[in-house]
N, C-alpha and C. Protein backbone atom coordinates (compact mmCIF):
# COMPACT_ATOMS: atom_id res chain seq x y z
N UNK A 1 0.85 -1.21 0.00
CA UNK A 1 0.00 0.00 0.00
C UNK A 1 0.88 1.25 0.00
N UNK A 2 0.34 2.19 -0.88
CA UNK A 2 0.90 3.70 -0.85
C UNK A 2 0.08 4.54 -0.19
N UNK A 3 0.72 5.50 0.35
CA UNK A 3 -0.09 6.37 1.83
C UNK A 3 0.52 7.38 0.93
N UNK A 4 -0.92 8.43 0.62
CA UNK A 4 -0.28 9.64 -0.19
C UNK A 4 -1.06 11.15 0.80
N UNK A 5 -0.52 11.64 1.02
CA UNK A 5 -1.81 13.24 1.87
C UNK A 5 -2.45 13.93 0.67
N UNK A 6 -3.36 13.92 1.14
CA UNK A 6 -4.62 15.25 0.51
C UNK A 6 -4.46 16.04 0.89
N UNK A 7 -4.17 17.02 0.40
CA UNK A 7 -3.76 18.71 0.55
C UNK A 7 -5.81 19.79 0.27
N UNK A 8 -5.87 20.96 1.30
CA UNK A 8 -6.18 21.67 0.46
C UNK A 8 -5.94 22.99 -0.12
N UNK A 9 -6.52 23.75 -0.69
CA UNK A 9 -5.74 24.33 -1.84
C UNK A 9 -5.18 25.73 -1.09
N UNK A 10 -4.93 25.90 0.15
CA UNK A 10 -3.82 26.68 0.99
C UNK A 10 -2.49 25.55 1.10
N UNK A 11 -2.91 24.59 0.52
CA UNK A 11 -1.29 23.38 0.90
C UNK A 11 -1.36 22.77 2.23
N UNK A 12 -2.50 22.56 3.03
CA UNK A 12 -2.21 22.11 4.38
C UNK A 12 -3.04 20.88 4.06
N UNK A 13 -2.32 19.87 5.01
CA UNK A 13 -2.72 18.50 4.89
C UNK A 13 -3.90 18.35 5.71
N UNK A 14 -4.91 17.25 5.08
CA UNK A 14 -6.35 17.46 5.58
C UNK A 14 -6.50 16.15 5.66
N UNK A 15 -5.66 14.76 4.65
CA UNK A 15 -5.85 13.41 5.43
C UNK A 15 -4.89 12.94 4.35
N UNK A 16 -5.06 11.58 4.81
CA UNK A 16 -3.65 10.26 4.42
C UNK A 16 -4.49 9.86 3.17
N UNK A 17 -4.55 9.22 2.15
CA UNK A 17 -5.34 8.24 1.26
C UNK A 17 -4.34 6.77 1.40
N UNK A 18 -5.01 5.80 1.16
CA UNK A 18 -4.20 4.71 0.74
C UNK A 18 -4.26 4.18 -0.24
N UNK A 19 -3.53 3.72 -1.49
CA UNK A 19 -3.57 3.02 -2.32
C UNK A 19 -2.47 1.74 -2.63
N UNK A 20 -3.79 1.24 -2.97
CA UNK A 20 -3.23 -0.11 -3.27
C UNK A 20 -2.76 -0.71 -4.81
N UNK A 21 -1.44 -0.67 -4.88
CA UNK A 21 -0.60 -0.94 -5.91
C UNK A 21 -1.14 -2.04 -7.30
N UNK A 22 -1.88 -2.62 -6.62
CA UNK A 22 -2.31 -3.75 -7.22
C UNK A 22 -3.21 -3.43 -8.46
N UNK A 23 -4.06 -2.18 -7.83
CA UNK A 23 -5.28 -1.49 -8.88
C UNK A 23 -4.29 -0.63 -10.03
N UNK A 24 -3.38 -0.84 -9.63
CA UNK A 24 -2.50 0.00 -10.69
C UNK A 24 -1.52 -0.89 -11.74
N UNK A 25 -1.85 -2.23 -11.08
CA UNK A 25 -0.71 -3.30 -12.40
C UNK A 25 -0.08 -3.88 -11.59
N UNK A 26 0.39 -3.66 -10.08
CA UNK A 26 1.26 -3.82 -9.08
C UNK A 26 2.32 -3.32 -9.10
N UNK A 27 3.18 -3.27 -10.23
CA UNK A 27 4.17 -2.61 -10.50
C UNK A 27 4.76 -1.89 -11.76
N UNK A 28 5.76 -1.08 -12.00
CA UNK A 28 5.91 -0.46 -13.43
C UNK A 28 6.53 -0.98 -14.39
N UNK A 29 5.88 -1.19 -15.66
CA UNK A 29 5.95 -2.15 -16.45
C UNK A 29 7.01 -1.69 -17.21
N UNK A 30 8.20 -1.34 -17.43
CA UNK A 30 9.13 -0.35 -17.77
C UNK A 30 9.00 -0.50 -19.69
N UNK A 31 8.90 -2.02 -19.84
CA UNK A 31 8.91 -2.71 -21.94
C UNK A 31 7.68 -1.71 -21.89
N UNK A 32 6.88 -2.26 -21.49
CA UNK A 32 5.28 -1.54 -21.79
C UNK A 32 5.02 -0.12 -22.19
N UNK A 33 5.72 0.25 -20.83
CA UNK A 33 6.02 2.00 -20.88
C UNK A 33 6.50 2.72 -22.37
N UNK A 34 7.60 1.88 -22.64
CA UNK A 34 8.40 2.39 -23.59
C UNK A 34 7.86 2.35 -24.77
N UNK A 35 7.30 0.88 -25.06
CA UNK A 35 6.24 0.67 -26.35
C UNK A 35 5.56 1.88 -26.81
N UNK A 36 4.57 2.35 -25.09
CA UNK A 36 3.55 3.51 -25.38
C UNK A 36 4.08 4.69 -26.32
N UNK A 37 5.84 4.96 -25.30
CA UNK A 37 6.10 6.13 -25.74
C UNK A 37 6.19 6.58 -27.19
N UNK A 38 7.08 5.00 -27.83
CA UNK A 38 7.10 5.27 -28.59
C UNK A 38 6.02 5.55 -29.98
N UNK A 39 4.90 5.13 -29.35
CA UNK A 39 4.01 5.07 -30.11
C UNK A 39 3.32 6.48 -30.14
N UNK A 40 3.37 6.88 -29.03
CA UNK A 40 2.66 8.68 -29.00
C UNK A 40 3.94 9.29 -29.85
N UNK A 41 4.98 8.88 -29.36
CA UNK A 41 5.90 9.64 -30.05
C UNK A 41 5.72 9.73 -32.06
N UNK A 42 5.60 8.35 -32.43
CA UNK A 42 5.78 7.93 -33.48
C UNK A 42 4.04 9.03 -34.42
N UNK A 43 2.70 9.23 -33.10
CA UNK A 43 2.14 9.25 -33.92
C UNK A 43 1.52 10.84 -34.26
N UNK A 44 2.59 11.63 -33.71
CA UNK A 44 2.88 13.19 -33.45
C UNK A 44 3.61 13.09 -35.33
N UNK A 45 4.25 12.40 -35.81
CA UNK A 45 4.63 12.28 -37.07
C UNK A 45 4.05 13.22 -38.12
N UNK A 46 3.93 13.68 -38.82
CA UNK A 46 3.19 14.05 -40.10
C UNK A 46 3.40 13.31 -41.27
N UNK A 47 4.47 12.80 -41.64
CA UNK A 47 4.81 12.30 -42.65
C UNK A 47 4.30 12.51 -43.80
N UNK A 48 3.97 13.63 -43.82
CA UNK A 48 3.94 14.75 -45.44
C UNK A 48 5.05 15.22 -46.26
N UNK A 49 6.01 14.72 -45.88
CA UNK A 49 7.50 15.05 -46.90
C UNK A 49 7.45 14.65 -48.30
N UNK A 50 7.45 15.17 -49.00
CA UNK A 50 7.54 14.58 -50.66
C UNK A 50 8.76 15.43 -51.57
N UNK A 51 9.76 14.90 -52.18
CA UNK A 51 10.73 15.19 -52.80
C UNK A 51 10.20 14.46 -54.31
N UNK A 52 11.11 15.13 -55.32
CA UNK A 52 10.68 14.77 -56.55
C UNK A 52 11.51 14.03 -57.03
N UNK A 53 11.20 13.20 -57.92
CA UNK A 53 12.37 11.92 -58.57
C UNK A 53 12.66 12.67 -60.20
N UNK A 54 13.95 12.19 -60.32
CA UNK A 54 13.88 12.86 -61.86
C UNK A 54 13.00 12.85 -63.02
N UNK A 55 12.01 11.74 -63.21
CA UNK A 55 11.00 11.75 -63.77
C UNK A 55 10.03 13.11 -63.59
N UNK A 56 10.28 13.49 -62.43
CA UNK A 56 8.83 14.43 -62.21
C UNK A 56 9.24 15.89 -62.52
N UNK A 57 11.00 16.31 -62.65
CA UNK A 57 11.22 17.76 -62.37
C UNK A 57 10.88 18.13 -63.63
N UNK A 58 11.14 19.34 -64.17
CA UNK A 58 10.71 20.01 -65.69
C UNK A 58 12.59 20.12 -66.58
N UNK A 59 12.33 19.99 -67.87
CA UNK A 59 13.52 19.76 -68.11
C UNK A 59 13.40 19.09 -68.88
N UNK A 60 14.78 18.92 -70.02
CA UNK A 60 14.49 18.16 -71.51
C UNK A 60 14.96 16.73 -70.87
N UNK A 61 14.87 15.84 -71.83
CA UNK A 61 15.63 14.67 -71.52
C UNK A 61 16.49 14.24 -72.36
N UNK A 62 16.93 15.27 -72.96
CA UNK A 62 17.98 15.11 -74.04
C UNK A 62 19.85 15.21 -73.75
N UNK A 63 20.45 14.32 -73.95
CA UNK A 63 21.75 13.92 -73.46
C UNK A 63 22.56 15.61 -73.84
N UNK A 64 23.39 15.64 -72.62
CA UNK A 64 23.70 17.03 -73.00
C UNK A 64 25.03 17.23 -73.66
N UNK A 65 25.77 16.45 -73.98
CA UNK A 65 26.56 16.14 -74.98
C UNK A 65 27.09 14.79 -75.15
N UNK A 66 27.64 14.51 -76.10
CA UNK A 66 28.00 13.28 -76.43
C UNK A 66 28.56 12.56 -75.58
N UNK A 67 28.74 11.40 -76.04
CA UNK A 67 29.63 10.41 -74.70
C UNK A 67 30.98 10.77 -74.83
N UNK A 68 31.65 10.73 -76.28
CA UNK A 68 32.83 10.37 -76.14
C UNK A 68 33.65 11.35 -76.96
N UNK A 69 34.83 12.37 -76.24
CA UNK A 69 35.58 12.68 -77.33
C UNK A 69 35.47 14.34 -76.66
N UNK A 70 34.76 14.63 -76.17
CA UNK A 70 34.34 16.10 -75.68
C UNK A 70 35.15 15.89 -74.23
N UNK A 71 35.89 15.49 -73.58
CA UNK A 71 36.89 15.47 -72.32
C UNK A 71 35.80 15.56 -70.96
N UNK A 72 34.58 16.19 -71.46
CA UNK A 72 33.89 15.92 -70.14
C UNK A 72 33.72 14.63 -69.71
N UNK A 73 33.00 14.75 -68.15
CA UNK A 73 32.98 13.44 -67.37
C UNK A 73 31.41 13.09 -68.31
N UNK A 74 31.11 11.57 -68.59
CA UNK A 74 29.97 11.08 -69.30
C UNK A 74 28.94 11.66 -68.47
N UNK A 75 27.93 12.22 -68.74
CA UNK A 75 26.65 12.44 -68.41
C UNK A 75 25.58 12.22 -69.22
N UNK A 76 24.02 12.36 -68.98
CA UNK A 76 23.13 11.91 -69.52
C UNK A 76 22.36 13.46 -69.28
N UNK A 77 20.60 13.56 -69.23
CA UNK A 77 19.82 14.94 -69.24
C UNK A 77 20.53 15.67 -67.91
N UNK A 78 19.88 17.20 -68.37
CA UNK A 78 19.83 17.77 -66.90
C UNK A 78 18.70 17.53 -65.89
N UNK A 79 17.87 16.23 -65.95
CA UNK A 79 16.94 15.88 -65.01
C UNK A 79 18.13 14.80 -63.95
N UNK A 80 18.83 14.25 -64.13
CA UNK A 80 19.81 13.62 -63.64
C UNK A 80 19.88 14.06 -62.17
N UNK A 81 20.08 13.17 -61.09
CA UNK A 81 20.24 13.58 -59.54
C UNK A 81 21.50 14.21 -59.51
N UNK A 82 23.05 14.03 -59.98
CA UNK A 82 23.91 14.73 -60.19
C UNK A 82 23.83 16.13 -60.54
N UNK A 83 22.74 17.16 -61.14
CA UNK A 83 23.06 17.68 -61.74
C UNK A 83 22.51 18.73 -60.87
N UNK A 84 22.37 20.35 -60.55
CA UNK A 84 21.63 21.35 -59.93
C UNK A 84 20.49 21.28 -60.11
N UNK A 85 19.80 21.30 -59.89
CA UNK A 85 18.24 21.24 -60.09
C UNK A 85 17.91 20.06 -60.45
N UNK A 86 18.25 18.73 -60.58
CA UNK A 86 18.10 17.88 -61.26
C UNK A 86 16.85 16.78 -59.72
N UNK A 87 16.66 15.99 -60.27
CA UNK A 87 15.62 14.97 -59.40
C UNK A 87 16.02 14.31 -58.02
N UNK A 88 15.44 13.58 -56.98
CA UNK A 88 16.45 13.16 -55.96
C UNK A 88 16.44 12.12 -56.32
N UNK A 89 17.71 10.73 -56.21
CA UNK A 89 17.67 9.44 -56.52
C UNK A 89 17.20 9.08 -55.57
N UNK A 90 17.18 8.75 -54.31
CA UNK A 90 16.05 8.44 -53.62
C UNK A 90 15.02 9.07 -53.10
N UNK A 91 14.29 9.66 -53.84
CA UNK A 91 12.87 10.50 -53.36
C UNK A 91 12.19 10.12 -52.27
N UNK A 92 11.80 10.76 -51.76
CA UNK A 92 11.51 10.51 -50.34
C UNK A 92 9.09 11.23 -50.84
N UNK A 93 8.76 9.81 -50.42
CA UNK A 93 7.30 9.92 -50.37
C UNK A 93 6.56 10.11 -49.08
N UNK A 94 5.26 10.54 -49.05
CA UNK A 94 4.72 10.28 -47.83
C UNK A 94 4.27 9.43 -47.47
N UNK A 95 4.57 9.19 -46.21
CA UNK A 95 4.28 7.85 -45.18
C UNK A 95 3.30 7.68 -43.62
N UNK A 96 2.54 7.08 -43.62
CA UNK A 96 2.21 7.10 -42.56
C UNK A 96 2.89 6.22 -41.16
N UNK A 97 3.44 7.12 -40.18
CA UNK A 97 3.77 6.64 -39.50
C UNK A 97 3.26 6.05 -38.01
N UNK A 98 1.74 6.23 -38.15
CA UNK A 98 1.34 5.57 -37.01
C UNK A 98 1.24 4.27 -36.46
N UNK A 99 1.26 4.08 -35.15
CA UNK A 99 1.27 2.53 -34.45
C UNK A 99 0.00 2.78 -33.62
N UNK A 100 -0.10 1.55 -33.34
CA UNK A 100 -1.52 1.16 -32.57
C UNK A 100 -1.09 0.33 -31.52
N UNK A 101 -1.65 0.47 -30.31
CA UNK A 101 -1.61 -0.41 -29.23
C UNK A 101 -2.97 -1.09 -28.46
N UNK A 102 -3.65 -2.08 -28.43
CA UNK A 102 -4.79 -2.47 -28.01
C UNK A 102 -5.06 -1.39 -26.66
N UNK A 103 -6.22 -1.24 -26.83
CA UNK A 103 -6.69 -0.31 -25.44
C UNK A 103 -6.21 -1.10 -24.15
N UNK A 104 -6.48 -2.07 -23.64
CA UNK A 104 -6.16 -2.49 -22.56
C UNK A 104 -4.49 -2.61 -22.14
N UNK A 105 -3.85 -2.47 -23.32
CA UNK A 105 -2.26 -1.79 -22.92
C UNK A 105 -2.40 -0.55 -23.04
N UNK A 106 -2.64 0.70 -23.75
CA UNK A 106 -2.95 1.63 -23.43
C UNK A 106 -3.09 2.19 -22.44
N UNK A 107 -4.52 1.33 -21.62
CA UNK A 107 -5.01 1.39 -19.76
C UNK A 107 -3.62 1.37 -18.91
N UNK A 108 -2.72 0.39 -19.50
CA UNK A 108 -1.94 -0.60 -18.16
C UNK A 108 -0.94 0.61 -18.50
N UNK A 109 -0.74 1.17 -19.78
CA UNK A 109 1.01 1.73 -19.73
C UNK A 109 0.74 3.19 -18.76
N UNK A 110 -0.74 3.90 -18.95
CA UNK A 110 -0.97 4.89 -18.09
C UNK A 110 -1.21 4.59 -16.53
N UNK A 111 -1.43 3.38 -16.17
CA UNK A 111 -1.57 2.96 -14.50
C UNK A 111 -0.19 2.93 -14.22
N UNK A 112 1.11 2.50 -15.13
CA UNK A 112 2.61 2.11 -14.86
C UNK A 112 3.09 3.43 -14.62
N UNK A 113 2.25 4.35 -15.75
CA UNK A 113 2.86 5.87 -15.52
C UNK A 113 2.45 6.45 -14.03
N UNK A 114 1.58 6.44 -13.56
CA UNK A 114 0.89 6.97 -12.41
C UNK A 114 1.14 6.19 -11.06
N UNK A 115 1.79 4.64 -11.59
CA UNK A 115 2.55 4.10 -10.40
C UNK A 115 3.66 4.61 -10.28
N UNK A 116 4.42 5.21 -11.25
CA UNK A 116 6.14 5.31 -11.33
C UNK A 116 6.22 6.67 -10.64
N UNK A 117 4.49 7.45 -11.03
CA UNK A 117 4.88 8.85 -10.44
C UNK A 117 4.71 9.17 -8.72
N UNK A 118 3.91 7.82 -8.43
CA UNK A 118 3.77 7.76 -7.07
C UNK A 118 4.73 7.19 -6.17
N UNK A 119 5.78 6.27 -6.96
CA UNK A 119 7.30 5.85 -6.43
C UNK A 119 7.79 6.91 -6.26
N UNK A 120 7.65 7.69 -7.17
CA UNK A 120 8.73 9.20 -7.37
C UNK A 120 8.67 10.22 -6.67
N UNK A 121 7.36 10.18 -5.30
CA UNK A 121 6.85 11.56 -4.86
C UNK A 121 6.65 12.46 -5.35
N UNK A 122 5.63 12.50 -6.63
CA UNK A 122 5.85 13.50 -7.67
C UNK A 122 4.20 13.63 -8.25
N UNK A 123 3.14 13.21 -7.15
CA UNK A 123 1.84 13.39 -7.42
C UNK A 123 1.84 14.03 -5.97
N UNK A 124 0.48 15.04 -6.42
CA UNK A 124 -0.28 15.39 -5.57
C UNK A 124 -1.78 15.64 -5.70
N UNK A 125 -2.24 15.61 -4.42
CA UNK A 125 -3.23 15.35 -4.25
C UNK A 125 -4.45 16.07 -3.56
N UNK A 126 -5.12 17.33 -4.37
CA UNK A 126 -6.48 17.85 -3.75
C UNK A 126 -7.34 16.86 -3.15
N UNK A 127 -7.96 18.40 -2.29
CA UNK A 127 -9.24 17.30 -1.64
C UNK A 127 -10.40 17.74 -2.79
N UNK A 128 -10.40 18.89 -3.11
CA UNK A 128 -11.03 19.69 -4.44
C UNK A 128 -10.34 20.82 -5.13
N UNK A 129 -10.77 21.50 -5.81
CA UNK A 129 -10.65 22.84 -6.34
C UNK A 129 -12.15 23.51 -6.80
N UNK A 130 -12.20 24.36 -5.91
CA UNK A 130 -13.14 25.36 -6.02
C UNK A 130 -12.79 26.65 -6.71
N UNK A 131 -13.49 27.52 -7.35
CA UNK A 131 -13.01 28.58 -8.10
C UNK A 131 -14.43 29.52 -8.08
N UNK A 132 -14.53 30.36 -7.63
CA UNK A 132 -15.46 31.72 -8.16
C UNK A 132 -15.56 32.18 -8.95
N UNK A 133 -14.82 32.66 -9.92
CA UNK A 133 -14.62 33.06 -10.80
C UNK A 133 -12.79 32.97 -11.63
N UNK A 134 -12.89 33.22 -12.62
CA UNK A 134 -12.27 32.72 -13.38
C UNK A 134 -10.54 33.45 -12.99
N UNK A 135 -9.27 33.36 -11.93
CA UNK A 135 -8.20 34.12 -11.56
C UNK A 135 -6.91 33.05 -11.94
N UNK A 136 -6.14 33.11 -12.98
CA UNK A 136 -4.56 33.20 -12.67
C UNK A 136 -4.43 32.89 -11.82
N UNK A 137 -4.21 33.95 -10.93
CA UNK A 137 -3.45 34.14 -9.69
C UNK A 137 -4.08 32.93 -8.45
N UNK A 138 -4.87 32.82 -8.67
CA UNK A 138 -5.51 31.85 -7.37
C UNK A 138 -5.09 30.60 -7.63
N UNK A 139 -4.78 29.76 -9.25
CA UNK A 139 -4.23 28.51 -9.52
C UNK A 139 -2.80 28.67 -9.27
N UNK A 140 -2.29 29.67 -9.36
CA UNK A 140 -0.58 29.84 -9.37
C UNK A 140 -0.56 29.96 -8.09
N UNK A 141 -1.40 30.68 -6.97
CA UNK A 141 -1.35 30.53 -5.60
C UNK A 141 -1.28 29.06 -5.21
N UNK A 142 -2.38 28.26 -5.95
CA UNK A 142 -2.54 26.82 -4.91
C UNK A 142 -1.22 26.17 -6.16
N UNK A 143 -0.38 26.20 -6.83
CA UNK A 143 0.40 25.52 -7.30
C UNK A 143 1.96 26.26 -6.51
N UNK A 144 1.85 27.15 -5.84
CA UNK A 144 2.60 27.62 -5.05
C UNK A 144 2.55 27.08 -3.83
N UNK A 145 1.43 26.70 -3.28
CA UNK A 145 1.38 26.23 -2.14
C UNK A 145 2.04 24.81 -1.84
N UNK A 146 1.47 23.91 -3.21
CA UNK A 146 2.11 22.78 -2.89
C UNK A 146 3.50 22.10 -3.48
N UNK A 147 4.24 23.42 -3.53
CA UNK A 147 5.30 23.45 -3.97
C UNK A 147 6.02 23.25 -5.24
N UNK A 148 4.70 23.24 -6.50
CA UNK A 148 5.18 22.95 -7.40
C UNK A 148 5.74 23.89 -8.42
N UNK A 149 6.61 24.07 -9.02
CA UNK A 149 7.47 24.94 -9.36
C UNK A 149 8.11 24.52 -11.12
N UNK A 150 7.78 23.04 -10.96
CA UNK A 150 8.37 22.69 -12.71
C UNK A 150 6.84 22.16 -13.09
N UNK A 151 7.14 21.87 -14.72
CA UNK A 151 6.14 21.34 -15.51
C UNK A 151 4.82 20.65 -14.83
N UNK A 152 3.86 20.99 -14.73
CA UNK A 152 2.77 20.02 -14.49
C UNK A 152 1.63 20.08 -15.02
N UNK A 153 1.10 18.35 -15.34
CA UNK A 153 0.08 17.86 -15.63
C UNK A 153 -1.16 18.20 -14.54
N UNK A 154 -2.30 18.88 -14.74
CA UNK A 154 -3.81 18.80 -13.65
C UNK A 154 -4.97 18.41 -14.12
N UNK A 155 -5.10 17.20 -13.71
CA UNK A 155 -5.80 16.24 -14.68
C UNK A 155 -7.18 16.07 -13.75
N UNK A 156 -8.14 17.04 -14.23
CA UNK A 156 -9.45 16.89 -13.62
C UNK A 156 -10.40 16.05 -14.03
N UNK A 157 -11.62 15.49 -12.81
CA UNK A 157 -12.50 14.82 -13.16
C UNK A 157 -13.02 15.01 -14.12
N UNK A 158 -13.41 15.85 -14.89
CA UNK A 158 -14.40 16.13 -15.70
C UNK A 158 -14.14 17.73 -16.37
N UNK A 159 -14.71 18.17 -17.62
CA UNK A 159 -14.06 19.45 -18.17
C UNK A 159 -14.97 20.54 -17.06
N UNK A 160 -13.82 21.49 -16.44
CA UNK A 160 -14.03 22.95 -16.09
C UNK A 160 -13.61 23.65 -16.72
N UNK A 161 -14.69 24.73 -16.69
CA UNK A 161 -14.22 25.84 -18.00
C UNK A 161 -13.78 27.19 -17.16
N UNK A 162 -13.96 27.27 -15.22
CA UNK A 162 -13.56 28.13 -14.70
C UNK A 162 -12.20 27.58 -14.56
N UNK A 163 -11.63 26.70 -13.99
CA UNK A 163 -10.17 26.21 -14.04
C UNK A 163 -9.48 26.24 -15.27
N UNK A 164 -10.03 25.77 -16.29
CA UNK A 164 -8.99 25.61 -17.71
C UNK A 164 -9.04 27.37 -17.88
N UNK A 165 -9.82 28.53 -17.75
CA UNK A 165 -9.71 29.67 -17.97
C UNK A 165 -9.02 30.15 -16.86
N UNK A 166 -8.93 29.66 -15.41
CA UNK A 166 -7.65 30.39 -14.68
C UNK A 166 -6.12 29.72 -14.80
N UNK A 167 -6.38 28.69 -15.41
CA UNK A 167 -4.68 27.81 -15.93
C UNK A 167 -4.25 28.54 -17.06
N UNK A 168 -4.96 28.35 -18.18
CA UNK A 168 -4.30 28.21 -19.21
C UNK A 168 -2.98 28.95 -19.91
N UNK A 169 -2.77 30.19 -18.79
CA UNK A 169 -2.12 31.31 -18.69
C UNK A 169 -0.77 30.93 -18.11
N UNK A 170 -0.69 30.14 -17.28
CA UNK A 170 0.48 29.51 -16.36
C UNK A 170 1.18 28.40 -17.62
N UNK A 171 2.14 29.14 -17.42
CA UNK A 171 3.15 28.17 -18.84
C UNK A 171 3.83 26.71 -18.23
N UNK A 172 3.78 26.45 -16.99
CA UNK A 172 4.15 25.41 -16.33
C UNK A 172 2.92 24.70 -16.34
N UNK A 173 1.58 24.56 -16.14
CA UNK A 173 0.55 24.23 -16.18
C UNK A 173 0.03 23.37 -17.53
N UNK A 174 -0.56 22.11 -17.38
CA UNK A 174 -1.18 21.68 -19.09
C UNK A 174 -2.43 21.01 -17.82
N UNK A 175 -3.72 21.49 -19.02
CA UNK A 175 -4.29 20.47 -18.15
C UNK A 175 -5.14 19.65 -18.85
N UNK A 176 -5.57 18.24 -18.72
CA UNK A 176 -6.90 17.28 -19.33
C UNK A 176 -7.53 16.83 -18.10
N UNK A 177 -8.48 15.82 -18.53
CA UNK A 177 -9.29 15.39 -17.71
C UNK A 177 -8.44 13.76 -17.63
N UNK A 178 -9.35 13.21 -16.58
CA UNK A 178 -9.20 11.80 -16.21
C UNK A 178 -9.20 10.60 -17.34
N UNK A 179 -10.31 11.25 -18.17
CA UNK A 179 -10.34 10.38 -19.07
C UNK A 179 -9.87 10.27 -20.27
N UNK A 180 -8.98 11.37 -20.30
CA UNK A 180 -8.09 11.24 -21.64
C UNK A 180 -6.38 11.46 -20.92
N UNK A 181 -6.38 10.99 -20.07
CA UNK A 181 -4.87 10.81 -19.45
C UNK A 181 -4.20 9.64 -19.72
N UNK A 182 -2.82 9.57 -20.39
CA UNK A 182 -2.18 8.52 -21.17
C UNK A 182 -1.04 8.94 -20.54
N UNK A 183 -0.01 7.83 -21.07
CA UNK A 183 1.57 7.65 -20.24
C UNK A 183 2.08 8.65 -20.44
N UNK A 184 2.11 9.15 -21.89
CA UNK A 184 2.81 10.45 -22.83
C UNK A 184 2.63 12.07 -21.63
N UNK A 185 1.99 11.88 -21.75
CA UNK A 185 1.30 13.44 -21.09
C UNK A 185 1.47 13.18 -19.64
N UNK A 186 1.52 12.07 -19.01
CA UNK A 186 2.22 11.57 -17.32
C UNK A 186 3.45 12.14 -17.70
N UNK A 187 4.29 11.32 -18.31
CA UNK A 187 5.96 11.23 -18.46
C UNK A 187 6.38 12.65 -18.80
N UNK A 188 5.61 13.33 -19.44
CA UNK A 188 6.11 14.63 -20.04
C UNK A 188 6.77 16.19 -19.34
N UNK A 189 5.42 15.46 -18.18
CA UNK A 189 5.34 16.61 -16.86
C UNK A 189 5.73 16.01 -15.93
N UNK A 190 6.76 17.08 -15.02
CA UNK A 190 7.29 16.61 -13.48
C UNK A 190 6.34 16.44 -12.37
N UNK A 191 4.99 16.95 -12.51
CA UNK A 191 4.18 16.55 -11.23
C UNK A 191 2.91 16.25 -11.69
N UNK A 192 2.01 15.23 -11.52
CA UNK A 192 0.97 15.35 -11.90
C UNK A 192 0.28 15.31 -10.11
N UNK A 193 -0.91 16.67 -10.58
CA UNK A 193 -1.60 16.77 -10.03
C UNK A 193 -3.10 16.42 -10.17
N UNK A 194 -3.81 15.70 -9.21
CA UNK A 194 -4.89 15.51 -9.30
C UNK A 194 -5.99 15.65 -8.28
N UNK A 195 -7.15 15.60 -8.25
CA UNK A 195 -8.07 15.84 -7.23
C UNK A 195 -8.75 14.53 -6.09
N UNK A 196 -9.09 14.43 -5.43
CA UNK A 196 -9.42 13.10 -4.80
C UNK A 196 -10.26 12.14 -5.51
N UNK A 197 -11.36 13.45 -6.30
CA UNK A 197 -12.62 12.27 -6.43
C UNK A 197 -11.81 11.73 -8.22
N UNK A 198 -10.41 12.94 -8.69
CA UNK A 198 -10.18 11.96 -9.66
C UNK A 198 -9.23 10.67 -9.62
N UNK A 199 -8.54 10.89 -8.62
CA UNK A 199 -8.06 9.47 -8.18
C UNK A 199 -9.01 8.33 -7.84
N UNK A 200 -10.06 8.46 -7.55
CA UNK A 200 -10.85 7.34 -7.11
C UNK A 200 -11.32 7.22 -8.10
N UNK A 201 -11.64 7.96 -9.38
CA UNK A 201 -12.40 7.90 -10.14
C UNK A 201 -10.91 6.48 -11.38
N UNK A 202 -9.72 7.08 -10.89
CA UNK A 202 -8.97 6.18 -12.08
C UNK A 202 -8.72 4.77 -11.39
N UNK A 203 -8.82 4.87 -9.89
CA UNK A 203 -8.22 3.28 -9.08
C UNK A 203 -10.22 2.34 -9.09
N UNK A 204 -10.76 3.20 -9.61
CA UNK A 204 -12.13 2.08 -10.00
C UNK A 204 -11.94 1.82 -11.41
C-alpha cells in the first residue's frame, strides 16, 4: 500500500489516502512504458514530406553532350540527380507513420505511468478545487502552495471551464481530464496533479 496526503488548496494537509498498488498493475511495467512512448511519439509524425524523382522535375531529356571525345565526365539529361536542379535518386514519399496499441495496454502503460509517479513523490493530491470566478493568480497561488514549481500535468475529473480559464495562462501548467490521461502526457510533466474524487475515479 501507498499512503499519499490530501492537501487543500492553501497546501495544508487534511488526510492520508491509501492506495493499493495492485489497482495500478502492481508494479511499473518499464517494456510496456516504452512501447507507449514510442508510439505517442511515433504518432505526433506528419509524414507529409515529398521530394521529386527525376521523372517528375521540368527539363528536356535530351543527353547534354555526347559520350565520347568532348573530355567531359559522361553524363546523360539535366533531369539527372547529379546535376543542380536535377531529381532526388532516392525521393523521399509520404508515409504514414502511425502505431496502434490495443486499449487495454494503453489502460496498463498509463496505471505504470501513475505508479512510477507515485514511487517518485511526484503526485499530488487535492481534496477539491473550487473557483469563483475565473483568476490566474488563485491557480498559481494553490500551485505555489504545494510546492510545485516545474512542468505540471492537472488532470481533472471532468471538463471545467472556470479552471482551464484560470490555468491556461500559467506556462508550467497543461491540463486534461481523467479520461483522456495517457503515459505520454504523465511522463512529459514533473508533477501530476490531481483531485481526490479523480483518483478514485482512475483506481475504479
Amino acid at each position: 500500500m501507498i499512503e499519499i496526503p490530501i492537501y487543500n488548496q492553501a497546501g495544508h494537509e487534511v488526510e492520508k489516502f491509501q492506495i493499493d498498488e495492485a489497482k495500478l498493475g502492481g508494479e511499473v511495467r518499464l517494456a510496456l512504458l516504452k512501447q507507449a512512448l514510442v508510439m505517442y511519439h511515433a504518432n505526433k509524425r506528419q509524414g507529409t514530406v515529398r521530394t521529386l524523382a527525376r521523372g517528375e522535375v521540368a527539363g528536356s531529356t535530351r543527353k547534354v553532350f555526347r559520350q565520347k571525345g568532348t573530355g567531359n565526365a559522361r553524363t546523360g539529361g539535366i533531369r539527372n540527380p547529379i546535376k543542380k536542379g536535377g531529381g532526388h535518386a532516392k525521393q523521399k514519399r509520404p508515409k504514414d507513420w502511425r502505431l496502434a496499441m490495443p486499449k487495454k495496454a494503453r489502460r496498463l502503460a498509463r496505471n505504470s505511468a501513475i505508479l512510477s509517479k507515485l514511487q517518485s513523490n511526484e503526485v499530488r493530491v487535492l481534496d477539491e478545487i473550487k473557483l469563483e470566478q475565473p483568476k490566474t493568480r488563485v491557480v498559481a497561488g494553490i500551485l505555489k502552495a504545494l510546492g510545485i514549481d516545474r512542468r505540471c500535468l492537472l488532470a481533472l475529473p471532468q471538463h471545467d471551464e472556470l479552471i482551464e480559464r484560470s490555468a491556461r495562462n500559467l506556462s508550467q501548467a497543461r491540463l486534461t481530464t481523467v479520461a483522456q490521461l495517457n503515459a505520454w502526457d504523465i511522463l512529459q510533466n514533473r508533477t501530476l496533479l490531481l483531485t481526490k474524487a479523480g483518483l478514485e475515479q482512475i483506481l475504479a
